[in-house]
Protein backbone atom coordinates (compact mmCIF):
# COMPACT_ATOMS: atom_id res chain seq x y z
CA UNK A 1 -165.66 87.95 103.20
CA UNK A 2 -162.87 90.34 102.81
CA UNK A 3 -164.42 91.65 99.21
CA UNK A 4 -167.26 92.26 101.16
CA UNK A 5 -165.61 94.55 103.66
CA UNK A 6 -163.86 96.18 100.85
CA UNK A 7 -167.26 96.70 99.19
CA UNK A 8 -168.36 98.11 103.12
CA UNK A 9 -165.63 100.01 103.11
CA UNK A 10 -165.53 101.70 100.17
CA UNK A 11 -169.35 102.29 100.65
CA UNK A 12 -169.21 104.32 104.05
CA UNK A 13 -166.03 106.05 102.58
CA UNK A 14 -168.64 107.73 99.70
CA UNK A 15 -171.41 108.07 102.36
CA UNK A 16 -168.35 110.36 104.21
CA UNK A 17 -167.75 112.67 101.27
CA UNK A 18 -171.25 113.29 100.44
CA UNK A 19 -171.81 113.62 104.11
CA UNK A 20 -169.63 116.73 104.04
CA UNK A 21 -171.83 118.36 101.64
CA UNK A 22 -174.43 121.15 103.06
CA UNK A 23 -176.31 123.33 100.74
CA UNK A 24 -176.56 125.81 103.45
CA UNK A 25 -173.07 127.03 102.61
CA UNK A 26 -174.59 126.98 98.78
CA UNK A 27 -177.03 129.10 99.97
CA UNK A 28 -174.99 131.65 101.80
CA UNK A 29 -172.56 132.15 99.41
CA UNK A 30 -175.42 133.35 96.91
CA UNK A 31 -176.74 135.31 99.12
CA UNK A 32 -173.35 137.62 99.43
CA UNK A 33 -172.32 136.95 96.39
CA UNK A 34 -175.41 138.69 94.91
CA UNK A 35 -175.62 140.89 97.86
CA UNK A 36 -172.17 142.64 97.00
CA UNK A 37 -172.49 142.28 93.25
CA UNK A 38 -175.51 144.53 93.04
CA UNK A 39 -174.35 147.13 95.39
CA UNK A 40 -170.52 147.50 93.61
CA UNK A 41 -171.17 146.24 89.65
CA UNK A 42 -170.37 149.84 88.52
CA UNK A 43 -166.82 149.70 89.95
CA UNK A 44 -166.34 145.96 87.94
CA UNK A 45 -167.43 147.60 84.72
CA UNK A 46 -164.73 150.12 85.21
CA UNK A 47 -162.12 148.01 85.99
CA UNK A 48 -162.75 146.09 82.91
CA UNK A 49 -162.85 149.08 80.46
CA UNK A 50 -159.60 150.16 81.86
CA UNK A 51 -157.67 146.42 82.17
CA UNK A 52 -158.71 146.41 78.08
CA UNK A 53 -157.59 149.94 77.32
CA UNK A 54 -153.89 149.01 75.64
CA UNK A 55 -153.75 152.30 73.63
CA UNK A 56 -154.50 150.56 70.46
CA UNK A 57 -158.21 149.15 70.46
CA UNK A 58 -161.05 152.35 70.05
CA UNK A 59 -162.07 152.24 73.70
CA UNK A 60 -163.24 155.24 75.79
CA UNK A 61 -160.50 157.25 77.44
CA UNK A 62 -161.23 158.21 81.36
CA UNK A 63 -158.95 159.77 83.42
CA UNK A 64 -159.32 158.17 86.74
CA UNK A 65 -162.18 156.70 88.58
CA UNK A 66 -164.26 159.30 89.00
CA UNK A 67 -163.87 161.30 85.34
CA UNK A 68 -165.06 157.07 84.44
CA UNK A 69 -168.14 157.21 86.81
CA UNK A 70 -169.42 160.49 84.71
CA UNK A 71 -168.33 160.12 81.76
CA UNK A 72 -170.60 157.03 81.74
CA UNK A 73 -173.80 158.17 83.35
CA UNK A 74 -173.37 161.32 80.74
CA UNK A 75 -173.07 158.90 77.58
CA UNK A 76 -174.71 155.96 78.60
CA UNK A 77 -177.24 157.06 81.61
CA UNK A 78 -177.80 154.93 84.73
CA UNK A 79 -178.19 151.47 82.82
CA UNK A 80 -174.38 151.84 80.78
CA UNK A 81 -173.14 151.59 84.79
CA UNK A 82 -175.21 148.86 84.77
CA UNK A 83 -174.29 146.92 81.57
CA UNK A 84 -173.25 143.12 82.17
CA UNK A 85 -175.46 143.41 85.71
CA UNK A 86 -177.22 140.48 84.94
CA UNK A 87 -174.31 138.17 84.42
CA UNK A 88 -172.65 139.43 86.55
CA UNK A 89 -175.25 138.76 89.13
CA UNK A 90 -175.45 135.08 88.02
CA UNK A 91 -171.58 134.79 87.91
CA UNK A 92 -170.63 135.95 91.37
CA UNK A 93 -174.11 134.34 92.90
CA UNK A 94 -173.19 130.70 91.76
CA UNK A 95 -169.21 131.44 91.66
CA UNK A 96 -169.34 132.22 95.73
CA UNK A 97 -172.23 129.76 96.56
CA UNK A 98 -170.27 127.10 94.54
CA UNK A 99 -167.34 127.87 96.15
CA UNK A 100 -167.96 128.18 99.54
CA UNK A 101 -169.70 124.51 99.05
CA UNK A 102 -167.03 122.84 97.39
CA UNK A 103 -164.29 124.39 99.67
CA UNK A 104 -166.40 123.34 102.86
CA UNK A 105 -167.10 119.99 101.64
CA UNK A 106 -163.72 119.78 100.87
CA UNK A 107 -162.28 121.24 104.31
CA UNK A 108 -164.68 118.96 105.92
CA UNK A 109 -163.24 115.91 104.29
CA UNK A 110 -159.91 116.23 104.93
CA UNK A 111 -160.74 117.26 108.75
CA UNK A 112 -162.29 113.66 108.91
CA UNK A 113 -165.79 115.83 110.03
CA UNK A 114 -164.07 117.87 112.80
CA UNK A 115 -164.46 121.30 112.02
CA UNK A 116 -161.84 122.22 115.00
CA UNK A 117 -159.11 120.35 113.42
CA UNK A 118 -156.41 122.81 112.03
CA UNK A 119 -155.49 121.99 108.45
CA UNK A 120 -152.53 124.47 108.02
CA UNK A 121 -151.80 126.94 105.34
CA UNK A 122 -150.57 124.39 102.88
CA UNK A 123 -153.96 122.22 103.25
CA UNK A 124 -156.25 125.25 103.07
CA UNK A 125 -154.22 126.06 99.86
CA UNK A 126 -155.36 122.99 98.27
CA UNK A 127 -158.58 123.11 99.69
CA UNK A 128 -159.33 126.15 97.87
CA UNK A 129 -157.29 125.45 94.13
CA UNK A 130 -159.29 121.96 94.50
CA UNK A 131 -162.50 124.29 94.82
CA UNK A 132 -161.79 126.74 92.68
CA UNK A 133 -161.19 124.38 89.62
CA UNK A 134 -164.39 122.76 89.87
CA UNK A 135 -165.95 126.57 90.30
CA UNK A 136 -164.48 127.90 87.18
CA UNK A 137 -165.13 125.25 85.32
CA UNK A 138 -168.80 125.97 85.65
CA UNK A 139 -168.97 129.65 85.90
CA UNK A 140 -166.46 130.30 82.91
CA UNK A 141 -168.86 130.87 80.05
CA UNK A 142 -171.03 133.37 82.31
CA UNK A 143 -167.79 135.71 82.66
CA UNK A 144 -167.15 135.85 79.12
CA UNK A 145 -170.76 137.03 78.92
CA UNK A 146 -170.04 139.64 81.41
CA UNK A 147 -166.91 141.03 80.13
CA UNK A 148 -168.67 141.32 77.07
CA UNK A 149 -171.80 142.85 78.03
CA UNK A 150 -169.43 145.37 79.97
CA UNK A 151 -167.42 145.95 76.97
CA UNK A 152 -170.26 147.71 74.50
CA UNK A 153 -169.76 151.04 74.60
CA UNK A 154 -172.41 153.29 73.25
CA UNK A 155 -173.40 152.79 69.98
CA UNK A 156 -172.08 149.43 68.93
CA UNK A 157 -171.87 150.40 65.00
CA UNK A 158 -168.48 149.50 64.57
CA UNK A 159 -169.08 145.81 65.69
CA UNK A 160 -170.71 143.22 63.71
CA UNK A 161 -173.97 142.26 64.15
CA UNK A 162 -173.17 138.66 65.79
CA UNK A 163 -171.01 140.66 68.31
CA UNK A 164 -173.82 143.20 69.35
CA UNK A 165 -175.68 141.60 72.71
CA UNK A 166 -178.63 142.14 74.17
CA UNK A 167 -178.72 140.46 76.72
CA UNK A 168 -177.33 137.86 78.99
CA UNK A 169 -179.39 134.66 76.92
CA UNK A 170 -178.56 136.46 73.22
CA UNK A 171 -174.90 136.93 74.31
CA UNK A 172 -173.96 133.44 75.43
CA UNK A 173 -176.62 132.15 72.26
CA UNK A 174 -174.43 134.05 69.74
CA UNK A 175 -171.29 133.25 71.06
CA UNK A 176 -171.82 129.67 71.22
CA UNK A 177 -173.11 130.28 67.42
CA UNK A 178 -170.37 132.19 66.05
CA UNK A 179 -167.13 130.54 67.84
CA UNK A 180 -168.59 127.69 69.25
CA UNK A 181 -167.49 126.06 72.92
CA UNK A 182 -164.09 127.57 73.10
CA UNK A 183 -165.94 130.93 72.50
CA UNK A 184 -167.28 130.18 75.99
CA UNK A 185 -164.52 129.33 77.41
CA UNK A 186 -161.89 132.06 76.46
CA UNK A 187 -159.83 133.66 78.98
CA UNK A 188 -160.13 129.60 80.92
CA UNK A 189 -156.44 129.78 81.20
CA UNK A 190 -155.72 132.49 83.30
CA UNK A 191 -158.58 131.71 85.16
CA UNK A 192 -156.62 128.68 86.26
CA UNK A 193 -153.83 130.35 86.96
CA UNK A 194 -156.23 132.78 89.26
CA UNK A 195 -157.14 129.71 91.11
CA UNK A 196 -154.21 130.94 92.95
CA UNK A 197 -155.92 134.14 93.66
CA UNK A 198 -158.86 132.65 95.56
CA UNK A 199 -156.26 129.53 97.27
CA UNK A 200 -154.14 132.70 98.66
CA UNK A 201 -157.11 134.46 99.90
CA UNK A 202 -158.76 131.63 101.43
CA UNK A 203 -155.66 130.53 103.21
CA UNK A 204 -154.56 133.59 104.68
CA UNK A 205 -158.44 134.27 105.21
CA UNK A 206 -158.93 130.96 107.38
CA UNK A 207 -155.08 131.27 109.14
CA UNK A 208 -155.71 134.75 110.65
CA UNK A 209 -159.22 133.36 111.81
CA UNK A 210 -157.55 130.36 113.25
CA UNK A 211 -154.43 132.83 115.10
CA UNK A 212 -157.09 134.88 116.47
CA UNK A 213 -159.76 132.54 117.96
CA UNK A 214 -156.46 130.99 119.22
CA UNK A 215 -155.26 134.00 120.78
CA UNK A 216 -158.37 133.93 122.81
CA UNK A 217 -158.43 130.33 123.50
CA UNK A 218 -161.16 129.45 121.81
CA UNK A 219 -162.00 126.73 119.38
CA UNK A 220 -160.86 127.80 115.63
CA UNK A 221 -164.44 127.33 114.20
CA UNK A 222 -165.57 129.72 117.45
CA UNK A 223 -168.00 132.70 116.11
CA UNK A 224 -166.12 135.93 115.60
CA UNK A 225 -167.68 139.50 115.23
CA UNK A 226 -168.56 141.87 112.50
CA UNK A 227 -165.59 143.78 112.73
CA UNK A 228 -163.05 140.26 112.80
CA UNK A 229 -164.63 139.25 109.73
CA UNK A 230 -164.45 142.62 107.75
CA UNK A 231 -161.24 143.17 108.68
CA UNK A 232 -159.96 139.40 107.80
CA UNK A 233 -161.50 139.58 104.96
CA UNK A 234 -160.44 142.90 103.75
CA UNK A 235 -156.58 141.85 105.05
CA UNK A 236 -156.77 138.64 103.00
CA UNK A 237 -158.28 139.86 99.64
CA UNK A 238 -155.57 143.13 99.61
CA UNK A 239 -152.88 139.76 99.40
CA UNK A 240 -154.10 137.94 97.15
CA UNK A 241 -155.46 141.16 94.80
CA UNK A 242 -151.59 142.49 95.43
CA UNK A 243 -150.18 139.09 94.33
CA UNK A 244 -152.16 137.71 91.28
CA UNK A 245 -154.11 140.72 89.49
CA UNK A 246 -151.93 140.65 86.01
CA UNK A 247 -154.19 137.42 85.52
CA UNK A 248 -157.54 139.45 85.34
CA UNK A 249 -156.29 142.00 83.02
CA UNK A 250 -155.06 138.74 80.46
CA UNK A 251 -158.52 137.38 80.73
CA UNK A 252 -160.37 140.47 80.65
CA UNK A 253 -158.47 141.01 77.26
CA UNK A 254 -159.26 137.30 75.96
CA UNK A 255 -162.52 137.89 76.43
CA UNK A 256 -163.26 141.35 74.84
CA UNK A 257 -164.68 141.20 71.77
CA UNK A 258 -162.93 143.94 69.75
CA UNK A 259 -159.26 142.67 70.16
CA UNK A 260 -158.11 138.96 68.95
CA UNK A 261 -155.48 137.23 70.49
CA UNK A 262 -153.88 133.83 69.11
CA UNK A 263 -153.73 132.97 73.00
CA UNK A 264 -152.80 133.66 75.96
CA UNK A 265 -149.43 134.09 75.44
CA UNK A 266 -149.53 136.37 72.60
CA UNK A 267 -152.01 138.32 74.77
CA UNK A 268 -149.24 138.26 77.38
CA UNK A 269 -146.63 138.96 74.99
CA UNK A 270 -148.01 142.15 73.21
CA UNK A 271 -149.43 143.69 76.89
CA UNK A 272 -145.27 143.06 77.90
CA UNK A 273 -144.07 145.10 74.70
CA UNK A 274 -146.79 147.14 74.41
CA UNK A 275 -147.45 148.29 77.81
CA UNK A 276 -144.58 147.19 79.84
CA UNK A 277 -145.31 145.77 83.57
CA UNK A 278 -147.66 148.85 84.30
CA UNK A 279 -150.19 146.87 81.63
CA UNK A 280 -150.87 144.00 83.85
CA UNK A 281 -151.89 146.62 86.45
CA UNK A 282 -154.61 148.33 84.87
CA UNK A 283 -157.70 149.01 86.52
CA UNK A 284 -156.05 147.60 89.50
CA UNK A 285 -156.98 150.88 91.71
CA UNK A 286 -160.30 150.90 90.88
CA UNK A 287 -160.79 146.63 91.09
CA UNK A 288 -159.65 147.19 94.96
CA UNK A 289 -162.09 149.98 95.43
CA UNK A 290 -164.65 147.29 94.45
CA UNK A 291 -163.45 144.02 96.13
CA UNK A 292 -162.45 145.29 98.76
CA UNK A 293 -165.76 146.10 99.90
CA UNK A 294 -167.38 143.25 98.13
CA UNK A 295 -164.92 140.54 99.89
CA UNK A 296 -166.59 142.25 103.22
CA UNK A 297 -170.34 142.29 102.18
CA UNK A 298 -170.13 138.82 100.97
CA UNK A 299 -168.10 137.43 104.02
CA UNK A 300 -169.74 138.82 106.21
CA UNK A 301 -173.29 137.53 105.19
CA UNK A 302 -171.68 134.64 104.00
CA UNK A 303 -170.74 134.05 107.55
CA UNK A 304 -173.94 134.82 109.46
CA UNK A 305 -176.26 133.57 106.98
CA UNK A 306 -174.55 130.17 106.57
CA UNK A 307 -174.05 129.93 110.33
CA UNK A 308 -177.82 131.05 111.13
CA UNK A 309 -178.92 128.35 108.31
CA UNK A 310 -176.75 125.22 109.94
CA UNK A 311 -178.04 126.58 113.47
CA UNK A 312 -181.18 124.94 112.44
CA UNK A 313 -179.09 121.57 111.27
CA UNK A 314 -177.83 121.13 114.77
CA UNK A 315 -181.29 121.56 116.65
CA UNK A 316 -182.76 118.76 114.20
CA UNK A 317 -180.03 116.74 115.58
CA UNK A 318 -180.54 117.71 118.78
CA UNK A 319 -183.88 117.45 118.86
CA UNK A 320 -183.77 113.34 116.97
């Protein structure tokens, strides 16, 4: 009898977690995910051709953000500010939708299904490394793509032949050709350590959500306005950008295709000598023009779409 209520037991406990899962926060997160990538890619492919400028590999030389924005559309027309678009497209879409439904699933879980239980900084923390893991660990290969596609300037002459892509589907074909599954995964290293970058942002995101719905006595799940959420958002990504950008530049450099490093380490190591602290920071002005903004746009619609989607959840119930 008592195996039987174990088996019971565990049972309903599975039923629970899969109970927490809603693809309407899948959906939302696409939605500004792709939403913000298309509007701000330009600013991402600039901020990766300066984080992998170290003085030493042949890469164009702007001086500042806007000299970069036309010396591009001069050399390369309207599609070199569009290079990696594609990717990039696929990357953020599934990075934010998976994201958003892994961290709510997760959320949900530990609240035991009560969305106005507070968790606490600590628990949102590990709510969001727990979802970020499982993200990168399916999005990786689509980033190297993307830093790759965003690193071919010009003519690609001096590269060989099994390094010149032409797309998303030839890029992440050769790759996996010419250096196999770790080729994919380059750069998977520091993205764990920027796990920390989307744990930070999340938790200070959902804290200053939960202080102000508080501060106006209302449940912490309450709707907010456009404004709240664009300024939360903004507030919370600034933190987290301030706090863990070196990583991007390391993995933006493990990733480019005309620079080998034995790891990430050495990669760390030569930036240090090289470059001194000022080389983990490059690109960084012109990666907050971009997600800034692009934290907004897809939290925002993140927000209203995902809300508007599991508005029609509740009237099923309602209505049954």
């Amino acid at each position: 009898m008592s195996t039987v209520k174990s088996n019971s037991s565990s049972a309903n406990s599975k039923i629970a977690i899969f109970n927490t899962i809603k693809y309407e926060h899948l959906v939302a997160g696409v939605t500004g995910g792709v939403t913000s990538t298309l509007l701000l890619h330009p600013l991402d492919l600039i901020k990766i051709r300066f984080a992998v400028n170290d003085g030493r590999t042949p890469v164009p030389q702007y001086h500042g953000l806007r000299n970069a924005v036309i010396t591009i559309f001069q050399q390369e027309g309207l599609k070199g500010l569009y290079k990696g678009v594609t990717p990039n497209v696929w990357g953020s879409g599934s990075a934010w939708g998976f994201y958003f439904l892994f961290y709510n699933s997760i959320k949900t879980w530990i609240q035991g299904g009560n969305s106005k239980t507070p968790l606490g900084p600590t628990m949102h923390m590990i709510a969001a490394a727990e979802a970020g893991v499982l993200t990168l660990v399916m999005t990786n290969p689509v980033w190297v793509v993307k830093t790759r596609l965003c690193l071919q300037y010009g003519r690609e002459s001096d590269l060989k032949s099994s390094r010149e892509y032409y797309g998303m589907m030839d890029a992440l074909r050769k790759i996996y050709k010419v250096e196999g599954v770790r080729g994919l995964y380059k750069g998977f290293v520091p993205g764990m350590l920027g796990v920390s970058h989307g744990a930070l942002q999340f938790m200070t995101y959902e804290e200053m959500k939960n202080w102000y719905n508080k501060s106006r006595h209302l449940p912490i799940d309450a709707k907010m306005g456009t404004m709240e959420y664009l300024t939360f958002a903004a507030l919370s990504k600034l933190f987290a950008a301030a706090v863990t950008y070196p990583y991007q530049v390391v993995r933006a450099r493990l990733q480019d295709q005309h620079r080998e490093y034995k790891g990430t380490w050495d990669c760390v190591d030569q930036t240090w000598r090289n470059e001194g602290w000022r080389g983990f920071y490059k690109g960084l002005i012109p990666n907050l023009t971009r997600v800034v903004p692009a934290t907004m746009v897809t939290f925002v619609t993140y927000e209203n779409v995902s809300r508007y989607l599991l508005s029609f959840r509740t009237s099923d119930i309602n209505i049954s």
